[in-house]
Protein backbone atom coordinates (compact mmCIF):
# COMPACT_ATOMS: atom_id res chain seq x y z
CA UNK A 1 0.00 0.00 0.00
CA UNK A 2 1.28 3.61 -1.14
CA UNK A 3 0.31 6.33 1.46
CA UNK A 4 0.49 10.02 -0.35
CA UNK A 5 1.25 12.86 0.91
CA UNK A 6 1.53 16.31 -0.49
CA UNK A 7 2.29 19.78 0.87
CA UNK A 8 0.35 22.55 0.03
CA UNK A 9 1.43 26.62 0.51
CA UNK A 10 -0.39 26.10 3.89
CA UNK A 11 0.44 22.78 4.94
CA UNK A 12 -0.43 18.87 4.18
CA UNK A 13 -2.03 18.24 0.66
CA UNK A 14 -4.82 15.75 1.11
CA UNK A 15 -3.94 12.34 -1.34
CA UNK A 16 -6.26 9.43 -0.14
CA UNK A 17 -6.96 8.62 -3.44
CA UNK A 18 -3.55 7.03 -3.98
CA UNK A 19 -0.61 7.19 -6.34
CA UNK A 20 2.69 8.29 -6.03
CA UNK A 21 3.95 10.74 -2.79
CA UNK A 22 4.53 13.94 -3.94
CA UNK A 23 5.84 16.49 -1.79
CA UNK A 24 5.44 20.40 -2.60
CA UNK A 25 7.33 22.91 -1.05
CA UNK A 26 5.88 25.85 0.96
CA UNK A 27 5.35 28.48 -0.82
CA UNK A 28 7.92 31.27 0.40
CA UNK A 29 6.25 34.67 1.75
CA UNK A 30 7.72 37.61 -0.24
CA UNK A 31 6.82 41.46 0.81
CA UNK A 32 7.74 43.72 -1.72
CA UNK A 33 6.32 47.02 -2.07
CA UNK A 34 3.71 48.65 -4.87
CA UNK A 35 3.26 52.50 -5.59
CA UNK A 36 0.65 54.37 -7.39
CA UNK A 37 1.49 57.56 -9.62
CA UNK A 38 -1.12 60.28 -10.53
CA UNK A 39 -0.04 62.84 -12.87
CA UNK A 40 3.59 61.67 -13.04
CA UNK A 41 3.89 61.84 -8.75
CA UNK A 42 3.88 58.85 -6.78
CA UNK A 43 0.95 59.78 -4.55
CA UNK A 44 0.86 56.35 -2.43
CA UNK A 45 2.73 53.26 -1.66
CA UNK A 46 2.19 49.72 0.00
CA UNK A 47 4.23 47.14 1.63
CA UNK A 48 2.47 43.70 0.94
CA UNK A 49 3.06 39.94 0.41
CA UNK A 50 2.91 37.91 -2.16
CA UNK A 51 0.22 36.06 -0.78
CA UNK A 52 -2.23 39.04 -0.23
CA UNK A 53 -4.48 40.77 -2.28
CA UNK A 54 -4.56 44.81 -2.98
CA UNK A 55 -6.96 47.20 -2.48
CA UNK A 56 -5.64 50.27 -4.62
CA UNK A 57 -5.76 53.51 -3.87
CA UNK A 58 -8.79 55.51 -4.75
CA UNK A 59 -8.21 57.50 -8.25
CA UNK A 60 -9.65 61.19 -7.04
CA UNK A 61 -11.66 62.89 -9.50
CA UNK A 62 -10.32 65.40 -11.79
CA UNK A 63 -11.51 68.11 -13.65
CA UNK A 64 -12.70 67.47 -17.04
CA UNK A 65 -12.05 64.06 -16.97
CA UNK A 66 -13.67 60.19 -16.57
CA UNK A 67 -11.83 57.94 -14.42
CA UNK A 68 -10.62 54.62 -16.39
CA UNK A 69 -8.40 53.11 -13.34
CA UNK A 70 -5.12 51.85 -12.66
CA UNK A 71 -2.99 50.84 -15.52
CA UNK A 72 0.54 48.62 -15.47
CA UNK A 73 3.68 50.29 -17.36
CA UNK A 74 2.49 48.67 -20.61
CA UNK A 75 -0.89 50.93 -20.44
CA UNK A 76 -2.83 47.82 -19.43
CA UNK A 77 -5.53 47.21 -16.90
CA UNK A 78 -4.24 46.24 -13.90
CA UNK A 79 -6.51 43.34 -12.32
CA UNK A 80 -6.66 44.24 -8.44
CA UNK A 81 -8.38 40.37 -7.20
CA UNK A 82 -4.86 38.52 -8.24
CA UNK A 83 -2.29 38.55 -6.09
CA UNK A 84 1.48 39.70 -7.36
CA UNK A 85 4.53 38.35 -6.58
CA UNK A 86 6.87 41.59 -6.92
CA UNK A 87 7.20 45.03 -6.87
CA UNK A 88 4.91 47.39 -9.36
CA UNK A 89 3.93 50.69 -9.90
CA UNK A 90 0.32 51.12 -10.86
CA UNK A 91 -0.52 54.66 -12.99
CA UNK A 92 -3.79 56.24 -12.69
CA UNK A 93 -5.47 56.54 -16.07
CA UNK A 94 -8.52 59.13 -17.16
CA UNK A 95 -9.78 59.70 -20.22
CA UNK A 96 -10.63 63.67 -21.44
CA UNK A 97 -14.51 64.39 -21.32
CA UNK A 98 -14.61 65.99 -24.43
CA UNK A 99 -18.26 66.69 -24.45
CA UNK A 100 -18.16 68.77 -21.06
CA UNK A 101 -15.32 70.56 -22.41
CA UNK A 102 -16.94 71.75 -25.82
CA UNK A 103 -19.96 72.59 -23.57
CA UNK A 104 -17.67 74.84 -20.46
CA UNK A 105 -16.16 76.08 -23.44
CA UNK A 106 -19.44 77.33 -26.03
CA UNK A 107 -21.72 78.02 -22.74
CA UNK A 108 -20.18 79.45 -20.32
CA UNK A 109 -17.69 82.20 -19.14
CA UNK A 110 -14.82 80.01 -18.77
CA UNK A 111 -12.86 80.80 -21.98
CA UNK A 112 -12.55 84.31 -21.78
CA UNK A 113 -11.84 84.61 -25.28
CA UNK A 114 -13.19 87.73 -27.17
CA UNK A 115 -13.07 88.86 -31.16
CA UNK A 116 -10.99 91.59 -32.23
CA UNK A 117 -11.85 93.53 -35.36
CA UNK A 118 -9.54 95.85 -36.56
CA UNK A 119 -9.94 98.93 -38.84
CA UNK A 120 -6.35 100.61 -40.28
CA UNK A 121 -6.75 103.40 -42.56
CA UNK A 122 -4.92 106.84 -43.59
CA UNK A 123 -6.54 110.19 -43.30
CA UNK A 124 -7.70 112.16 -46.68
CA UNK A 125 -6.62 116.21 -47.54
CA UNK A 126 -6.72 118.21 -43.90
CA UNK A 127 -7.52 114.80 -41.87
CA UNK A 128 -10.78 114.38 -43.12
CA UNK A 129 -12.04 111.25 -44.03
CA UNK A 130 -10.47 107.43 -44.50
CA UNK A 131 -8.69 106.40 -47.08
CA UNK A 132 -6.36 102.82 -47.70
CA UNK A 133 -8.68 101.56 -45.37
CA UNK A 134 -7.90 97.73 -44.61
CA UNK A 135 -9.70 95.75 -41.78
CA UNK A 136 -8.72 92.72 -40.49
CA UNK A 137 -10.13 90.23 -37.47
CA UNK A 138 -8.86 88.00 -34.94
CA UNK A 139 -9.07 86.67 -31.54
CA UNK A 140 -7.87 87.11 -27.90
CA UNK A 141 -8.22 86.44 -24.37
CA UNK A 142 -8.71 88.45 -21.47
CA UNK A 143 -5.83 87.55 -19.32
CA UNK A 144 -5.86 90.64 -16.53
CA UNK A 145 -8.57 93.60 -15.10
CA UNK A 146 -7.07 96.63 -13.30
CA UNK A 147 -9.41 99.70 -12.70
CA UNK A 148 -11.79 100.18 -15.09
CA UNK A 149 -10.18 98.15 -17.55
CA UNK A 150 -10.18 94.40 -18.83
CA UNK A 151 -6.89 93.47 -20.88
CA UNK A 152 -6.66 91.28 -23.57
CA UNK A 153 -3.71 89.63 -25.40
CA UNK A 154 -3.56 88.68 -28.65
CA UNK A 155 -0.84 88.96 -31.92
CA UNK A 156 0.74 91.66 -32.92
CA UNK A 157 -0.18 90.48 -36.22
CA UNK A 158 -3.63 91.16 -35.45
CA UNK A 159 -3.15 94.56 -33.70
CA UNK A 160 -0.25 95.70 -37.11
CA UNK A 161 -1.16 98.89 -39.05
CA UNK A 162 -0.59 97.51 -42.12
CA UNK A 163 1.78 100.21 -43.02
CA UNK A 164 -1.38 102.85 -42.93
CA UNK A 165 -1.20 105.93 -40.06
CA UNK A 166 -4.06 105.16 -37.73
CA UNK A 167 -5.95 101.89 -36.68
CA UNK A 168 -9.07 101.73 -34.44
CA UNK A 169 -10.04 98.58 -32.79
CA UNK A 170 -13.21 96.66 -31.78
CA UNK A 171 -13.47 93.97 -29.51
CA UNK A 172 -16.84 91.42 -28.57
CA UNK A 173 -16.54 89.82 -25.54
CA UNK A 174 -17.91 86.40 -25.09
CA UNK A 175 -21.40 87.58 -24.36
CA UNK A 176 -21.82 89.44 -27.97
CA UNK A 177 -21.34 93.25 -25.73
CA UNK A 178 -18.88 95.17 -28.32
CA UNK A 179 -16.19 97.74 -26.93
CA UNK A 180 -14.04 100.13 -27.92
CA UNK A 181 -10.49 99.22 -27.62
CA UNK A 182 -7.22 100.68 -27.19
CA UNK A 183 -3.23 99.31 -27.68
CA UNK A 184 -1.23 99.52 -24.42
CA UNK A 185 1.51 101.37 -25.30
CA UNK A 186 4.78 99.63 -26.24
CA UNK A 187 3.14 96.18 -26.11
CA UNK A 188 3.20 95.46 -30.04
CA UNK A 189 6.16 93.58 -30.46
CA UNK A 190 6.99 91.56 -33.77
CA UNK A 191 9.64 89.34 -32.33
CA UNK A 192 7.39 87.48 -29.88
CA UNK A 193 4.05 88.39 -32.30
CA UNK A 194 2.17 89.62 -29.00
CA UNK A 195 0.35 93.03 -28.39
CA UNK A 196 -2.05 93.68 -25.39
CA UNK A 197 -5.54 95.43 -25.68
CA UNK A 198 -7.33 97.19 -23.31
CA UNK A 199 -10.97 98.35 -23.19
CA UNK A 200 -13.02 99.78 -20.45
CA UNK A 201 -15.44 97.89 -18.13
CA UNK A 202 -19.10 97.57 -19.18
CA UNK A 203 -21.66 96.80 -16.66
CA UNK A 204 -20.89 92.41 -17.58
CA UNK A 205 -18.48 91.46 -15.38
CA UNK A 206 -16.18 88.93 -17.75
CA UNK A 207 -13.64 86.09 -16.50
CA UNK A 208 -10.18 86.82 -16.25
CA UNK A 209 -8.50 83.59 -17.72
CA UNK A 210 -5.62 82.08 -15.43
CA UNK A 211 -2.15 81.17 -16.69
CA UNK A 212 0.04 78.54 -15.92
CA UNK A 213 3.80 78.93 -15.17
CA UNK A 214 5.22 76.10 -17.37
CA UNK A 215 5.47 75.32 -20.73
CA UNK A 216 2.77 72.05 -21.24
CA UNK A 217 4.96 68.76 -22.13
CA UNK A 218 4.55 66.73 -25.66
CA UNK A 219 1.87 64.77 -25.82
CA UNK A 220 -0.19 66.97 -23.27
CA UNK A 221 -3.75 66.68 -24.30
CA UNK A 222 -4.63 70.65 -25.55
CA UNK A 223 -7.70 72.89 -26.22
CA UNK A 224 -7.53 75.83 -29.17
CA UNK A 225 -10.18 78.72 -28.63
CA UNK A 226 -10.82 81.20 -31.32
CA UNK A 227 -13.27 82.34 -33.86
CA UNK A 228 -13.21 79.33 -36.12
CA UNK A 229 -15.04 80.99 -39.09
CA UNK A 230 -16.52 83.82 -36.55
CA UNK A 231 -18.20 81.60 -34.54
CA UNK A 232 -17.57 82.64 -31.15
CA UNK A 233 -15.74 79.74 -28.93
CA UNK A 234 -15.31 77.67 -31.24
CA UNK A 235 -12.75 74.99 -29.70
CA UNK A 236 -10.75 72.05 -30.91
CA UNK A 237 -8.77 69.52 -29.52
CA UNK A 238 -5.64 68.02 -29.86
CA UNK A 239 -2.05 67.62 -28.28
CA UNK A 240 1.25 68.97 -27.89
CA UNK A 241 3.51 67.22 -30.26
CA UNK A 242 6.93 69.09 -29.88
CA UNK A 243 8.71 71.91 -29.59
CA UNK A 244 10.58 73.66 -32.22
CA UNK A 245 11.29 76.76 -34.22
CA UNK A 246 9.30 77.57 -37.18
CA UNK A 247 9.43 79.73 -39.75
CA UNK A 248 6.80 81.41 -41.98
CA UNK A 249 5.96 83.49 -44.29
CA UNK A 250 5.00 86.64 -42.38
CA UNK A 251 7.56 88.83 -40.74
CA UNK A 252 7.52 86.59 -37.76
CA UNK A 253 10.74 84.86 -37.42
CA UNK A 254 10.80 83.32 -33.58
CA UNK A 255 14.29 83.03 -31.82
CA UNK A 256 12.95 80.40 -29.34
CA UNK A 257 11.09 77.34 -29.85
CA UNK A 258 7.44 77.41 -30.34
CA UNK A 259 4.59 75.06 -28.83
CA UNK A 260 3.32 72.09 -31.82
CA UNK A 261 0.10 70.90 -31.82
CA UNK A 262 -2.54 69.32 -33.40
CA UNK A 263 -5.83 71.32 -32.31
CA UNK A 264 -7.29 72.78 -35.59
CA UNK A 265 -7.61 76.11 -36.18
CA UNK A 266 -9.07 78.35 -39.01
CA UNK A 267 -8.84 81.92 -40.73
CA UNK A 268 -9.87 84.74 -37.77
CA UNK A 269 -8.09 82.83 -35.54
CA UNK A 270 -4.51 84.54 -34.92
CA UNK A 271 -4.23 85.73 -30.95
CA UNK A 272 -6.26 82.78 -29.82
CA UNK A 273 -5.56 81.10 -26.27
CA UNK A 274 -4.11 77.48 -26.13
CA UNK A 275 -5.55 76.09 -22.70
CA UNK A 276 -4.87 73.06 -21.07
CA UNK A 277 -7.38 71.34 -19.68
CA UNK A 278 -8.25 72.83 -16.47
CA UNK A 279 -9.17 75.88 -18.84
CA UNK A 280 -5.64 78.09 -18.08
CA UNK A 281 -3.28 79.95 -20.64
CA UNK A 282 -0.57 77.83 -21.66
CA UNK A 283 -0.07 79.40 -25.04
CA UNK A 284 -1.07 82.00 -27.68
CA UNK A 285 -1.72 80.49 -31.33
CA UNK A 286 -0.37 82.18 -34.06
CA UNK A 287 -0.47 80.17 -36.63
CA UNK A 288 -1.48 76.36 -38.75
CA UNK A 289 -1.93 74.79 -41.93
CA UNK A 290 -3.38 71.72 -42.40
CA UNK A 291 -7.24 70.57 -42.11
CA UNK A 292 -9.40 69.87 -39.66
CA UNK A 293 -8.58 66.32 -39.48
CA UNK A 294 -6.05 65.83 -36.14
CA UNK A 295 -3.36 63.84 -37.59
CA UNK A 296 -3.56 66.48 -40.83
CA UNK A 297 -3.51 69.49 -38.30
CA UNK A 298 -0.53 71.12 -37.65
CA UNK A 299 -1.00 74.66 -35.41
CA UNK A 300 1.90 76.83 -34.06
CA UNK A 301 1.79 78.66 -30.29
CA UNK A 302 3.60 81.06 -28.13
CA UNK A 303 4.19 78.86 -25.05
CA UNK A 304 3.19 80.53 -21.95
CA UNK A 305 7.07 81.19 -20.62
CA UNK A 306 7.66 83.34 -23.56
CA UNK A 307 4.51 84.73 -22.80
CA UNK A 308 5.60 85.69 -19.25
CA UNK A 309 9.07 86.63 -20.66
CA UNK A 310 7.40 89.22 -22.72
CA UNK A 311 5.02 90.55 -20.26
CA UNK A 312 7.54 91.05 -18.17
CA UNK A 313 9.81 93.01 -20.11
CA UNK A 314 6.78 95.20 -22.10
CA UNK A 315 3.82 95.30 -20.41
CA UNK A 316 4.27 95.25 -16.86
CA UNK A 317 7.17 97.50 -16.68
């Protein structure tokens, strides 16, 4: 008579049935320690065993965004009611509400992104009359209020004179109220294609966008506000996909790298905010070629640090 015996992880294998002994083992108790990264941090971490099961960390809610869970370094799922033998790092994933975003964007205050239209014109015999008149449109956002007065930035593309003597300007904020508009003084400069409007306060009070300190990285998801075919916030999305210089065929030669991306945009849309997705100024757009397909869409933007950098030195001084 054969009398079996086997070992289990726990202990003694029950083998009544018969056959040959076999003999397993224990199965050796491991800790080893997990973490979970949010937004590129590392937020939590556990010490566990091999023999125990996780319960992750909670992904918080963010902004604009659906929760899709935990994912392993290959991007994939992570199934929490297995056990793991070793260390890992779990990354919280969310994917971009896109229809809340469109809807912030076209419905509420949020964007603080207004139309510019822009009359440049000569005077006729004794300063009466217009004459070379040229008008032009584009877009901007209001990025400060001090006083009476709500500022907006924009190109200096859009804010030029087109070689004529005098330009007057009109801007329509996001609520369809039209202003009068002035240039700050000594904020039109061609070598970062920024200029700064100001017009007075109505009786609307209008949002004041927020700006971000650092340039977005590539492959940041990316919103484009402007006035797509004069349709006021009109948005598109797309991503950063690197930084580089450009050149074009306007005056505007860049000495620093600009922002690429892949958020459409159309004619009337020079001076139009680049947000990131927590709706603050990460860029101005100044140009894009391409069509409205993503991967055919290719749009230029002054990244925010220039931005700053120019602010500094022109308007704030």
């Amino acid at each position: 008579m054969v009398f079996t015996i086997g070992i289990s992880s726990c202990g003694i294998v029950d083998n009544s049935s018969g056959g040959d002994i076999t003999v397993n083992p224990p199965l050796e108790i491991v800790t080893f320690r997990v973490y979970f990264v949010i937004d590129g941090k590392t937020t939590n971490y556990m010490d566990i065993t091999n023999m125990q099961i996780i319960t992750p960390t909670e992904l918080p809610s963010k902004k604009n965004f659906e929760e899709v869970g935990w994912v392993d370094e290959e991007g994939k799922l992570v199934d929490f009611k297995s056990t793991f033998s070793s260390s890992q790092t779990f990354y919280a994933k969310y994917k971009a509400d896109y229809s809340k975003i469109h809807n912030e964007l076209t419905y509420s205050s949020i964007s603080s992104n207004v139309k510019i239209n822009k009359t440049a014109y000569n005077t006729g015999f004794l300063g009466i009359g217009k004459k070379d008149v040229i008008s032009g449109q584009g877009s901007g956002i209001i990025f400060h209020d001090q006083h009476n007065n709500y500022y907006v930035l924009t190109n200096e593309y859009v804010t030029t004179k087109n070689n004529r003597s005098y330009v007057d300007f009109e801007i329509t904020d996001y609520k369809g109220h039209t202003y009068k508009a002035y240039l700050q003084s000594n904020s039109d400069q061609s070598q970062y294609d920024l200029s700064v409007l100001y017009f007075k306060k109505g009786s609307e009070k209008l949002h004041v966008i927020e700006r971000t300190s650092k340039n977005p990285p590539s492959g940041e998801e990316v919103i484009a506000v402007e006035q797509q075919k004069g349709q006021m916030n009109a948005s598109t999305i797309g991503e950063v996909t690197k930084y580089s210089s450009v050149t074009l065929t306007s005056d505007f030669k860049p000495s620093f790298d600009v922002i690429y991306h892949n958020a459409y945009i159309d004619n009337s849309s020079s001076g139009g905010a680049l947000l990131d997705f927590d709706f603050n100024l990460i860029g101005i757009n100044f140009g894009g070629w391409g069509d409205s397909t993503i991967n055919n869409a290719v749009t230029v933007s002054v990244p925010i640090e220039i931005v700053e950098q120019y602010l500094r030195n022109y308007v704030w001084n």
